[in-house]
C-alpha atoms as a PDB file:
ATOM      1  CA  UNK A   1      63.571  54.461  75.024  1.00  0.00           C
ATOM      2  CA  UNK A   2      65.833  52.455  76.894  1.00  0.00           C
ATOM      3  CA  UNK A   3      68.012  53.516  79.847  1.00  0.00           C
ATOM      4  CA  UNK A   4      71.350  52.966  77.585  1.00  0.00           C
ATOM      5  CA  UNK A   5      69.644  54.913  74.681  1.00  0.00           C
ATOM      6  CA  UNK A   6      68.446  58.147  77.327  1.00  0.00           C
ATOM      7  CA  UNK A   7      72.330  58.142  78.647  1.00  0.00           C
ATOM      8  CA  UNK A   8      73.305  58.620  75.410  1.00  0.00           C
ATOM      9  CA  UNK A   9      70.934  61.488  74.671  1.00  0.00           C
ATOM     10  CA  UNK A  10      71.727  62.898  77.660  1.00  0.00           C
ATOM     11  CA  UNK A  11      75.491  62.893  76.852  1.00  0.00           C
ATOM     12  CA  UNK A  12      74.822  64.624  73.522  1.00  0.00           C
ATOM     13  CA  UNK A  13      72.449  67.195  74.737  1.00  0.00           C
ATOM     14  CA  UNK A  14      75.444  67.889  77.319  1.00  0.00           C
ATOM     15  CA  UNK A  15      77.883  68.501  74.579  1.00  0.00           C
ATOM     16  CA  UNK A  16      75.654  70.895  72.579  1.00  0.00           C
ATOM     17  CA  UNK A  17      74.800  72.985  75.002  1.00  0.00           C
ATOM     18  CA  UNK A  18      78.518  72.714  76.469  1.00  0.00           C
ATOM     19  CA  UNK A  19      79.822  74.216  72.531  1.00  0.00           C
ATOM     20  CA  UNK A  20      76.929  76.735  72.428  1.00  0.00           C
ATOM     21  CA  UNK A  21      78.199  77.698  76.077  1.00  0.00           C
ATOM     22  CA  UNK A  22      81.750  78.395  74.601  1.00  0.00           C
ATOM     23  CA  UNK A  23      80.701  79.921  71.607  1.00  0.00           C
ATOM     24  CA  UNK A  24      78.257  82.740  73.074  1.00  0.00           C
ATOM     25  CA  UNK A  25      81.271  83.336  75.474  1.00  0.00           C
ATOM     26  CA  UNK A  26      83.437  83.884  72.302  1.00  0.00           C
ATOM     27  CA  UNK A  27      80.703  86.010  70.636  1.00  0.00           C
ATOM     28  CA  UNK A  28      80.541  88.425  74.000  1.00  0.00           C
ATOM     29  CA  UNK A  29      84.018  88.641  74.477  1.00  0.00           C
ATOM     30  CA  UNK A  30      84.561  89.644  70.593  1.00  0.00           C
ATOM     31  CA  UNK A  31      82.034  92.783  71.122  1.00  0.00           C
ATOM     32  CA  UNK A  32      83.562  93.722  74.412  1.00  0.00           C
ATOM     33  CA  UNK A  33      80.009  93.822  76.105  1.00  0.00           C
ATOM     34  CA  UNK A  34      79.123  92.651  79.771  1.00  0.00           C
ATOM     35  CA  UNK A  35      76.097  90.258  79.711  1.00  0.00           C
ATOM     36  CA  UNK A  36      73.434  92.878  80.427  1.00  0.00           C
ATOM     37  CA  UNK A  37      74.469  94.976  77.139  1.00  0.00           C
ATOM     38  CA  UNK A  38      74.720  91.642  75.250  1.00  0.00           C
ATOM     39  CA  UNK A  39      71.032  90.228  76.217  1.00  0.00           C
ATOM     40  CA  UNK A  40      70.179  93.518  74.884  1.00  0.00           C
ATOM     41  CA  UNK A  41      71.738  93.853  71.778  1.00  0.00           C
ATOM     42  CA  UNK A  42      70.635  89.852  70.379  1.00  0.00           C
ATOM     43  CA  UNK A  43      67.034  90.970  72.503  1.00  0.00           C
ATOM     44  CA  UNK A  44      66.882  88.510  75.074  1.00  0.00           C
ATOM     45  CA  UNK A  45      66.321  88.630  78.529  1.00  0.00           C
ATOM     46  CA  UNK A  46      69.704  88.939  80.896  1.00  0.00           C
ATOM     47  CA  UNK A  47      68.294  86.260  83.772  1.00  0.00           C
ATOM     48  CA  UNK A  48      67.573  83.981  80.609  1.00  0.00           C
ATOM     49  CA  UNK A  49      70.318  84.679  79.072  1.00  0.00           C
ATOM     50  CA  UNK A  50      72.256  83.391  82.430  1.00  0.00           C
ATOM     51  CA  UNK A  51      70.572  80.724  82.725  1.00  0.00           C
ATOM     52  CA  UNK A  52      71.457  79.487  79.586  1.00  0.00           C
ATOM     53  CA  UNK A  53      75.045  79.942  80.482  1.00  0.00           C
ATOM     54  CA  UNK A  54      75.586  78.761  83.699  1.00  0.00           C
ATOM     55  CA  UNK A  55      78.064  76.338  84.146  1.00  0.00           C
ATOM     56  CA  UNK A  56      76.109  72.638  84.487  1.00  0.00           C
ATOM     57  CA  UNK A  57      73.117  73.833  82.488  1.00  0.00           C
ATOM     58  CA  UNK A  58      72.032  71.836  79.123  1.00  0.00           C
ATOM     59  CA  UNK A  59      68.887  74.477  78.572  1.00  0.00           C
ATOM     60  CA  UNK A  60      68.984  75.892  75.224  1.00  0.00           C
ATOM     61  CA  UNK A  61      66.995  78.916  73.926  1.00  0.00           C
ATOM     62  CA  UNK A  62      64.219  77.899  71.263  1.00  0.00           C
ATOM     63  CA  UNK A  63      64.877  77.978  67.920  1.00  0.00           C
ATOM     64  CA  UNK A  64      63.698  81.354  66.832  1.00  0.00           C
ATOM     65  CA  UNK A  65      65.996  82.489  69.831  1.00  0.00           C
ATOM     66  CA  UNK A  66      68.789  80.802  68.076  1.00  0.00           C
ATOM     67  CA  UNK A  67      67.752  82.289  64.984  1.00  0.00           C
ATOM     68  CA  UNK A  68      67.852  85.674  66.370  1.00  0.00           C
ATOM     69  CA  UNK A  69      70.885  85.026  67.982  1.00  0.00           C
ATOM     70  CA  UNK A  70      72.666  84.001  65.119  1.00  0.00           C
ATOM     71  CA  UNK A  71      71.358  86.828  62.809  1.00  0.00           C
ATOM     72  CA  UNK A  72      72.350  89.095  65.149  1.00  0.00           C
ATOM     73  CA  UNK A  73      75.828  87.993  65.648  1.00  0.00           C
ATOM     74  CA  UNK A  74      76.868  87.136  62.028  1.00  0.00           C
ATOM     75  CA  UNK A  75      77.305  83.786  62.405  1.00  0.00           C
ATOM     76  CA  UNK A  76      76.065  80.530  60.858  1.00  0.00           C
ATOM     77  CA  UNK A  77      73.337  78.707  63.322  1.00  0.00           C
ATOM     78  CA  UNK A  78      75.545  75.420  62.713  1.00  0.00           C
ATOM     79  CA  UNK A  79      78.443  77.070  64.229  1.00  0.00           C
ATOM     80  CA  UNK A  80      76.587  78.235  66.472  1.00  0.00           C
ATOM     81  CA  UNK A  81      75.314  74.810  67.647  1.00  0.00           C
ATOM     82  CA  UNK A  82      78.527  73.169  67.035  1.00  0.00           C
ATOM     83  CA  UNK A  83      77.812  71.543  63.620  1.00  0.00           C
ATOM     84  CA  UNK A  84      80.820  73.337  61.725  1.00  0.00           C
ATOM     85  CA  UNK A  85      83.968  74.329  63.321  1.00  0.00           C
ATOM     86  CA  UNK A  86      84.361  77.747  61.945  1.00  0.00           C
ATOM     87  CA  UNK A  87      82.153  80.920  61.781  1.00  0.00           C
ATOM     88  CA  UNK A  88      80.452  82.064  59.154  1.00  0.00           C
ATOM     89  CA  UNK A  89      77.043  82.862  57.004  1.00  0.00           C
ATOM     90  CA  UNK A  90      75.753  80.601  54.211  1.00  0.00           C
ATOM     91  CA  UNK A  91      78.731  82.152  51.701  1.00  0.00           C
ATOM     92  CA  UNK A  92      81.252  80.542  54.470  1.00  0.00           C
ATOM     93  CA  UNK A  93      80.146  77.149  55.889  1.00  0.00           C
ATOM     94  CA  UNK A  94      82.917  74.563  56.379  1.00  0.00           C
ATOM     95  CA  UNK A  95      82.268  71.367  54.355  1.00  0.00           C
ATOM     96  CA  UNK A  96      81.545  68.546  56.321  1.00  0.00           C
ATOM     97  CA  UNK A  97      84.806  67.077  55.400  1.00  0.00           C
ATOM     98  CA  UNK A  98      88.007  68.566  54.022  1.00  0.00           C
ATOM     99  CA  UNK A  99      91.712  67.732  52.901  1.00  0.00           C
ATOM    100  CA  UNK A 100      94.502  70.090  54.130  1.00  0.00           C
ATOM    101  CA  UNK A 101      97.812  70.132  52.436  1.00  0.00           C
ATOM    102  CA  UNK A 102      99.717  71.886  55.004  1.00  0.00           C
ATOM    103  CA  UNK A 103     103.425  72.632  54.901  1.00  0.00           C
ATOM    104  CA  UNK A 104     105.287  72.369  58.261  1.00  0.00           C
ATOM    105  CA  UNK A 105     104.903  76.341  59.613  1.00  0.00           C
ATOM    106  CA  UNK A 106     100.983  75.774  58.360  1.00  0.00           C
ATOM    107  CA  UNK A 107     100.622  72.497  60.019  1.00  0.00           C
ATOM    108  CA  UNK A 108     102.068  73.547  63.341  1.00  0.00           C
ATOM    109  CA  UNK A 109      99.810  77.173  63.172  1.00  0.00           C
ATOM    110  CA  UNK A 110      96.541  74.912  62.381  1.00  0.00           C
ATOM    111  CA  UNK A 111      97.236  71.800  64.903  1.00  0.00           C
ATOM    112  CA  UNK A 112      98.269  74.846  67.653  1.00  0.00           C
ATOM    113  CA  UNK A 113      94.333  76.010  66.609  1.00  0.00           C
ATOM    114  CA  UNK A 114      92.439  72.910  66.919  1.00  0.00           C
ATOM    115  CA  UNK A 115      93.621  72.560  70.342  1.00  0.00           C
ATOM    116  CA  UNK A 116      93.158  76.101  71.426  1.00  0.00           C
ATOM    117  CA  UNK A 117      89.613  75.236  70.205  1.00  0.00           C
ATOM    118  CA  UNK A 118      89.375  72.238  72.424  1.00  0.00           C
ATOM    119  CA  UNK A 119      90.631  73.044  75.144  1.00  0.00           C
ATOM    120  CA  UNK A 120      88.552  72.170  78.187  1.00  0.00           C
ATOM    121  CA  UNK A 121      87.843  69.059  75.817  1.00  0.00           C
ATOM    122  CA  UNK A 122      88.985  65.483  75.854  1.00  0.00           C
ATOM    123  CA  UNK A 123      91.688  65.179  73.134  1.00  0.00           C
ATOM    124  CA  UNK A 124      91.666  61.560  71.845  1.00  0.00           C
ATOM    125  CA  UNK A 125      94.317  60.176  69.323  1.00  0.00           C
ATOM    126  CA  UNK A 126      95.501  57.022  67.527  1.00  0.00           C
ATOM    127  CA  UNK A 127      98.927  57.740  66.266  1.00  0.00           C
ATOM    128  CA  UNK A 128     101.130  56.223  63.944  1.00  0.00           C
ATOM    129  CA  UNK A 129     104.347  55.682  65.246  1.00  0.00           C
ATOM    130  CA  UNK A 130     105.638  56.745  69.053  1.00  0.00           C
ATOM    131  CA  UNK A 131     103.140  59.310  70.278  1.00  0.00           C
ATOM    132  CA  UNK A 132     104.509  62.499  69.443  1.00  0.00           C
ATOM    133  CA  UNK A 133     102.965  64.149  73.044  1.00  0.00           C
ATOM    134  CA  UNK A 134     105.865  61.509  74.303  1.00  0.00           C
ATOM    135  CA  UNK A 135     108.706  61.304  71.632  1.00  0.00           C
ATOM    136  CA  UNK A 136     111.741  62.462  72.829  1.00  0.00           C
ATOM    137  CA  UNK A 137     113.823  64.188  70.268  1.00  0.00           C
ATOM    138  CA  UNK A 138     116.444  62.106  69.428  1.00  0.00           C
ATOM    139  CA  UNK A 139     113.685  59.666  68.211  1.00  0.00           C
ATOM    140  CA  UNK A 140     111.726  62.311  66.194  1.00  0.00           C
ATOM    141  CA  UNK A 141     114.867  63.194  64.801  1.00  0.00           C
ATOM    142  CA  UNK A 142     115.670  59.841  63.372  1.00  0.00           C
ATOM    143  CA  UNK A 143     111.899  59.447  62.401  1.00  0.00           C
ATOM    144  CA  UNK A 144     111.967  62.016  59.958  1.00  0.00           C
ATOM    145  CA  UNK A 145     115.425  62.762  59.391  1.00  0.00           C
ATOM    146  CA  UNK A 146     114.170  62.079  55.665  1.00  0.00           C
ATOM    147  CA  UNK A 147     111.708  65.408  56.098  1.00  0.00           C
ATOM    148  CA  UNK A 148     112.907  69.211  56.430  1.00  0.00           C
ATOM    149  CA  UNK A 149     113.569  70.493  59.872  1.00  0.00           C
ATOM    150  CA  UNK A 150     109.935  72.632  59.958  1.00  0.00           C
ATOM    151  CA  UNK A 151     107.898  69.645  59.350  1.00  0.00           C
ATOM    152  CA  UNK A 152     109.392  67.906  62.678  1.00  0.00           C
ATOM    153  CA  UNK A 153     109.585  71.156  65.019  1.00  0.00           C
ATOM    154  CA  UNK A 154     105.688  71.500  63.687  1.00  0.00           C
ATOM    155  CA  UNK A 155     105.149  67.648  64.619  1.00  0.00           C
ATOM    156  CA  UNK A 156     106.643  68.134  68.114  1.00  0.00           C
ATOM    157  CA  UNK A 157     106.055  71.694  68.752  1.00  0.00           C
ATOM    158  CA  UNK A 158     102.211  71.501  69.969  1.00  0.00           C
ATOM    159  CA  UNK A 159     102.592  68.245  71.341  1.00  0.00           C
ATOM    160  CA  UNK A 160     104.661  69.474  73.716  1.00  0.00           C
ATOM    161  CA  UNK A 161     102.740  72.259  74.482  1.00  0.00           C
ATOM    162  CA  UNK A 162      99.817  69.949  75.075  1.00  0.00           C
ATOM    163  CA  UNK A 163     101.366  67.786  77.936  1.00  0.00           C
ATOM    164  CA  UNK A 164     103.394  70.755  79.653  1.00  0.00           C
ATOM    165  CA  UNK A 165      99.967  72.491  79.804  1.00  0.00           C
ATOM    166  CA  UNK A 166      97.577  69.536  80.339  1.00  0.00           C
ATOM    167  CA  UNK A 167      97.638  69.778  84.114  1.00  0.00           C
ATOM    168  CA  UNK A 168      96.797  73.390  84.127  1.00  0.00           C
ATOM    169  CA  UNK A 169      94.464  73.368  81.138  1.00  0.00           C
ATOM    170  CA  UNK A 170      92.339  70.305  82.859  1.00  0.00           C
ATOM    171  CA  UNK A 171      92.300  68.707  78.985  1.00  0.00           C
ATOM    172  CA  UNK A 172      92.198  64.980  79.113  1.00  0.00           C
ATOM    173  CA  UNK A 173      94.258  63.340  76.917  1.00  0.00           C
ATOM    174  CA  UNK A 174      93.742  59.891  75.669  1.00  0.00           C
ATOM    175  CA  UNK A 175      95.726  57.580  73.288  1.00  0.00           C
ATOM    176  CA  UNK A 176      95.140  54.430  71.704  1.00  0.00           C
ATOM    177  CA  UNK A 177      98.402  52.716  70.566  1.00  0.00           C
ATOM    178  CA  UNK A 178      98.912  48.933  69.161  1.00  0.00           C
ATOM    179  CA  UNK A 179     100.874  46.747  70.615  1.00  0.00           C
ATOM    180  CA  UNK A 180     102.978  45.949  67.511  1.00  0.00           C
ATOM    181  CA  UNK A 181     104.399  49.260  67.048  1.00  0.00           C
ATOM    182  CA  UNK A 182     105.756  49.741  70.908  1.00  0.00           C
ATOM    183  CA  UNK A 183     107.197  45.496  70.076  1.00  0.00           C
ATOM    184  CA  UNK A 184     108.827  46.819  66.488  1.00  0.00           C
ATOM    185  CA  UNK A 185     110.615  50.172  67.803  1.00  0.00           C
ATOM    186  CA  UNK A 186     111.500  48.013  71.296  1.00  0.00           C
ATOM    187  CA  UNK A 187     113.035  45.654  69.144  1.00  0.00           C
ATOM    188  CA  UNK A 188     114.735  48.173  66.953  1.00  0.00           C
ATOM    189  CA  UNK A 189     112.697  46.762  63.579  1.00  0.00           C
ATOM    190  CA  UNK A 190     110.128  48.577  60.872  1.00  0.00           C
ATOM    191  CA  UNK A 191     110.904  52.168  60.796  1.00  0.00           C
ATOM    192  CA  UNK A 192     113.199  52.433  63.521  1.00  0.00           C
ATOM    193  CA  UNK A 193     115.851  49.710  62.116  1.00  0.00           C
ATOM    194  CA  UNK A 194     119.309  51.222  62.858  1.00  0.00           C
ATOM    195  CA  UNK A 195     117.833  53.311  65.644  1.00  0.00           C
ATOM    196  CA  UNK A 196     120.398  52.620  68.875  1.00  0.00           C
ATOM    197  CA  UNK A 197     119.377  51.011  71.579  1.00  0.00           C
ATOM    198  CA  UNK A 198     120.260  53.460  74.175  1.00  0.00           C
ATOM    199  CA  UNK A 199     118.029  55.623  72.370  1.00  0.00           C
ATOM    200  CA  UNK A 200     115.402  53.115  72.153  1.00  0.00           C
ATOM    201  CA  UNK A 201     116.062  52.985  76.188  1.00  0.00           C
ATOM    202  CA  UNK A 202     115.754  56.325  76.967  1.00  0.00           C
ATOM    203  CA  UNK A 203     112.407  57.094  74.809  1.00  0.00           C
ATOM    204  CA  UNK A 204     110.920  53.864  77.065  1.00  0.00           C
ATOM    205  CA  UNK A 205     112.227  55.503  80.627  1.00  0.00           C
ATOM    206  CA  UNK A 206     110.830  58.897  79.392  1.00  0.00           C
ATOM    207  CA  UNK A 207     107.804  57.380  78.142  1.00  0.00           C
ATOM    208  CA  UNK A 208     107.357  55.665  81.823  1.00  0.00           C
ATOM    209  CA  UNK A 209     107.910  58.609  83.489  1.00  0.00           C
ATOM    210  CA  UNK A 210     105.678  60.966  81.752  1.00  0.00           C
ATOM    211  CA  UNK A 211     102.658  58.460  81.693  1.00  0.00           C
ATOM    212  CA  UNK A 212     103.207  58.361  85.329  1.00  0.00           C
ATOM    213  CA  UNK A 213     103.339  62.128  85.958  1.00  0.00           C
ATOM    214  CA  UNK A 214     100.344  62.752  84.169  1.00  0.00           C
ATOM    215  CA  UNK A 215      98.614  60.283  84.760  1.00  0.00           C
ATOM    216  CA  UNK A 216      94.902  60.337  85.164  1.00  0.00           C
ATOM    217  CA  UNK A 217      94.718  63.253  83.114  1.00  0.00           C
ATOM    218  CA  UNK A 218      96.664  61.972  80.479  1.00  0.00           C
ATOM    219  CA  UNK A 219      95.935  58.083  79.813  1.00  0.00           C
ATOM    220  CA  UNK A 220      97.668  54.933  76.673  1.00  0.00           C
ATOM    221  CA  UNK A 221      95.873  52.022  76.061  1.00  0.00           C
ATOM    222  CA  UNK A 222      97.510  49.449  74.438  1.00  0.00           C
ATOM    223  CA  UNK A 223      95.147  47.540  71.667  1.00  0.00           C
ATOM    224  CA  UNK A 224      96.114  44.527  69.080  1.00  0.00           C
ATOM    225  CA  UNK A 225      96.160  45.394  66.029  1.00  0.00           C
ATOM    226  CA  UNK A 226      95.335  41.879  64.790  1.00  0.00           C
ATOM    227  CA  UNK A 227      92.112  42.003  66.460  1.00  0.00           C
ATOM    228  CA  UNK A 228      91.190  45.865  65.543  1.00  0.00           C
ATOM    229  CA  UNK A 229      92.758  48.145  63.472  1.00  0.00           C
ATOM    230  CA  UNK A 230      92.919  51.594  62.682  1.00  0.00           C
ATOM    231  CA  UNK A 231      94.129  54.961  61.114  1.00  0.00           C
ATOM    232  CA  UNK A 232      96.006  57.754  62.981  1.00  0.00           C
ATOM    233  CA  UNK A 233      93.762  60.340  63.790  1.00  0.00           C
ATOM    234  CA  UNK A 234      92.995  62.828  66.314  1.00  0.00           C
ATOM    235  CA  UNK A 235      89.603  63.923  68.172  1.00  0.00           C
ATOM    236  CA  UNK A 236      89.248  67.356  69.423  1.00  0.00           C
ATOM    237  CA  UNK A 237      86.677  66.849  71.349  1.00  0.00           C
ATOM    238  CA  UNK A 238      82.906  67.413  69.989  1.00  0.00           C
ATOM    239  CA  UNK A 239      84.622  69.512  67.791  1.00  0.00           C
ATOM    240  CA  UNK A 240      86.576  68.448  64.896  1.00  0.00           C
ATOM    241  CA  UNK A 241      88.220  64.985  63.997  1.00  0.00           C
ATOM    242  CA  UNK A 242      91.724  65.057  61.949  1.00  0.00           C
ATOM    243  CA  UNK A 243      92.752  61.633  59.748  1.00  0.00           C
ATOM    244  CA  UNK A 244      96.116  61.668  59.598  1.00  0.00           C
ATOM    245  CA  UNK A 245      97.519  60.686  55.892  1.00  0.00           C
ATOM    246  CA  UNK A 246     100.983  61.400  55.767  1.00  0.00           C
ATOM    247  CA  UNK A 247     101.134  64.694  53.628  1.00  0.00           C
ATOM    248  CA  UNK A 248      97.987  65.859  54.277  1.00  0.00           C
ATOM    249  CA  UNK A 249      94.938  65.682  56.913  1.00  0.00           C
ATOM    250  CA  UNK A 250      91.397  64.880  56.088  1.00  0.00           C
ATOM    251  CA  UNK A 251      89.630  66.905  58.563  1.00  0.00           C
ATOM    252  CA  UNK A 252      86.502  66.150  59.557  1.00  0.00           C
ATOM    253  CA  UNK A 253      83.553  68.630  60.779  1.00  0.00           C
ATOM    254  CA  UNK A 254      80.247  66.953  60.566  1.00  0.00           C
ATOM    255  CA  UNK A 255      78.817  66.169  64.255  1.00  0.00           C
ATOM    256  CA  UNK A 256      77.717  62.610  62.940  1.00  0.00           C
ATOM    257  CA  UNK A 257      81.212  61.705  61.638  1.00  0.00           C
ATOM    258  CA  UNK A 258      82.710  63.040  64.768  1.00  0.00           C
ATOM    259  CA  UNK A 259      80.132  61.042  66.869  1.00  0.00           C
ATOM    260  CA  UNK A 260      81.252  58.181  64.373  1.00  0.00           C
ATOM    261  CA  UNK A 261      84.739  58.331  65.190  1.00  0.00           C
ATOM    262  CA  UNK A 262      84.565  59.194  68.970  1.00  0.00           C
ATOM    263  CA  UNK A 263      82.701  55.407  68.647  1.00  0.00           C
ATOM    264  CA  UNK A 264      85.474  53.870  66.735  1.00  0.00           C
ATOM    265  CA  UNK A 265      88.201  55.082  69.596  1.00  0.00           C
ATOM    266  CA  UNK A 266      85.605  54.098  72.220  1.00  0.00           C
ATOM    267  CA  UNK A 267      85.681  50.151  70.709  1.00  0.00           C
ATOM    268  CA  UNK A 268      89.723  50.411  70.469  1.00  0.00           C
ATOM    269  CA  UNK A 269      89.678  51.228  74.739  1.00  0.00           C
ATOM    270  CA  UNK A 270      87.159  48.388  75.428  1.00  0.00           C
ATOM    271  CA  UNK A 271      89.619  46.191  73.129  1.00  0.00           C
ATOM    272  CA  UNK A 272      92.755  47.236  75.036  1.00  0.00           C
ATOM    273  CA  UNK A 273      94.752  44.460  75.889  1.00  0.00           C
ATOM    274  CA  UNK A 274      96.428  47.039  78.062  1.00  0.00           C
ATOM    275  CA  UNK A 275      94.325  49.609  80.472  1.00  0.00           C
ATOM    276  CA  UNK A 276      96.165  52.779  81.257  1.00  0.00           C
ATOM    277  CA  UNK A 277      96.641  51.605  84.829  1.00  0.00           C
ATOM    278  CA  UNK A 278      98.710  48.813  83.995  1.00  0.00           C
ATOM    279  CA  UNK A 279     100.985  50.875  81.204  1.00  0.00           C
ATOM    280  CA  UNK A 280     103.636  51.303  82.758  1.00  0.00           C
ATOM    281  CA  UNK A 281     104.590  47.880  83.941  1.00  0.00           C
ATOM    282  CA  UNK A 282     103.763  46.780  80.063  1.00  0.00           C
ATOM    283  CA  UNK A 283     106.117  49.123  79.044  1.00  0.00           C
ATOM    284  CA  UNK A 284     109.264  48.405  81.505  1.00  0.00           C
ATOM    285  CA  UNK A 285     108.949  44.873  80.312  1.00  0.00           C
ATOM    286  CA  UNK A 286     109.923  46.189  76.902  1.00  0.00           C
ATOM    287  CA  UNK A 287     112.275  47.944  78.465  1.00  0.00           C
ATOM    288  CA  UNK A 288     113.534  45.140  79.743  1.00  0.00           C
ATOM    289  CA  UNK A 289     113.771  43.021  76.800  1.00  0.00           C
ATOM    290  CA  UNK A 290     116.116  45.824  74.934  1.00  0.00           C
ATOM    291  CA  UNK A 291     119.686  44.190  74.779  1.00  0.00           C
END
């Protein structure tokens, strides 16, 4: 094995244990028992038990402990593990991929889960026009001034709770934007034809400003989409992955398709024509360019 191939197995054994971490926590704080009366009841030892839990470990019990564990609990082994994103015996596992038709109250109740679910996660996202986590609202209300007034405030809503909380919630946040879309709405053209310019100003100035507040935690890259493309979507973490398609996501649970994914966005930073430290001069110069 080379040393490139034992990083990367080192990474993922991080991430599983990091998910069964989170998900015993959940399991112990759903029975209301302190750690000694939990080792008990799944029959494990308590110092084990902690060790398997500490903070920076990536020791996981044995399988027949998992087993056991999972048994015990009611819960499916792949949730356990961090295979499947929701609970559940055999009668309940989550398909490795789905399509969700969700109306705006739905949408804005499921997105606010996923990131519940990821928090303490790096939240990665391509998206398909101005990044909603930055919009400001007089551009999300031209954007979808053709769409009822639910499906916007669900758009915007957790976005917004994202970045106020990001800080606090130590969640990175990552996006991957081409350069052609920040040139079209700049310019006024595409979608945002008709859109004022002062408006077109003021989303640039905010835009500035928040990527320099937040800024490590929360990082743009600016790719060409002549030289790589891609879909909007949205990584929670190890988690969960969410294609966006308009009406409808196609949400993604399988560990390989998320690993698959988390590659794809990983190729789209090394492409960046623009690193995050340099976004904000990249940006002014649109700014700039506005008549």
């Amino acid at each position: 094995m080379n040393s490139h191939q034992s990083n990367d197995y080192s990474a993922d054994k991080r991430d599983v244990a990091h998910v069964f971490r989170d998900r015993m926590a959940m399991l112990i704080a759903q029975r209301g028992f302190n750690l000694s009366q939990f080792s008990k009841s799944i029959g494990i030892d308590r110092s084990a038990l902690s060790q398997f839990l500490a903070p920076d470990s990536t020791r996981l019990p044995r399988a027949e402990t998992l087993c056991a564990i999972a048994i015990s609990c009611g819960v499916s082994l792949d949730w356990l593990m961090g295979l499947i994103a929701a609970d559940g015996l055999d009668g309940d596992i989550v398909p490795s991929t789905e399509a969700l038709h969700l109306s705006g109250a739905e949408a804005q109740e499921k997105i606010a889960e996923w990131h519940r679910e990821a928090v303490g996660y790096k939240i990665r996202y391509v998206p398909c026009t101005i990044p909603d986590i930055l919009r400001i609202e007089d551009v999300s209300e031209f954007e979808f001034r053709a769409h009822s007034l639910d499906f916007r405030e669900a758009q915007d809503h957790e976005a917004r709770q994202l970045l106020s909380g990001t800080p606090r919630l130590e969640t990175d946040v990552e996006v991957c934007i081409p350069k052609q879309t920040l040139e079209l709405f700049a310019h006024g053209e595409g979608i945002w034809k008709g859109l004022d310019a002062s408006i077109r100003r003021k989303q640039l100035e905010s835009m500035i400003k928040q990527l320099d507040e937040f800024y490590p935690t929360f990082r743009m890259f600016i790719y060409d989409q002549q030289d790589i493309y891609s879909s909007p979507y949205t990584l929670f973490g190890p988690l969960r992955a969410a294609v966006y398609l308009g009406n409808m996501y196609l949400v993604v649970n399988s560990v390989d398709h998320i690993k698959a994914i988390s590659q794809h966005f990983d190729r789209l930073i090394r492409a960046a024509i623009v690193p995050a430290d340099r976004i904000e001069t990249y940006i002014q110069d649109l700014l700039d360019s506005i008549n």
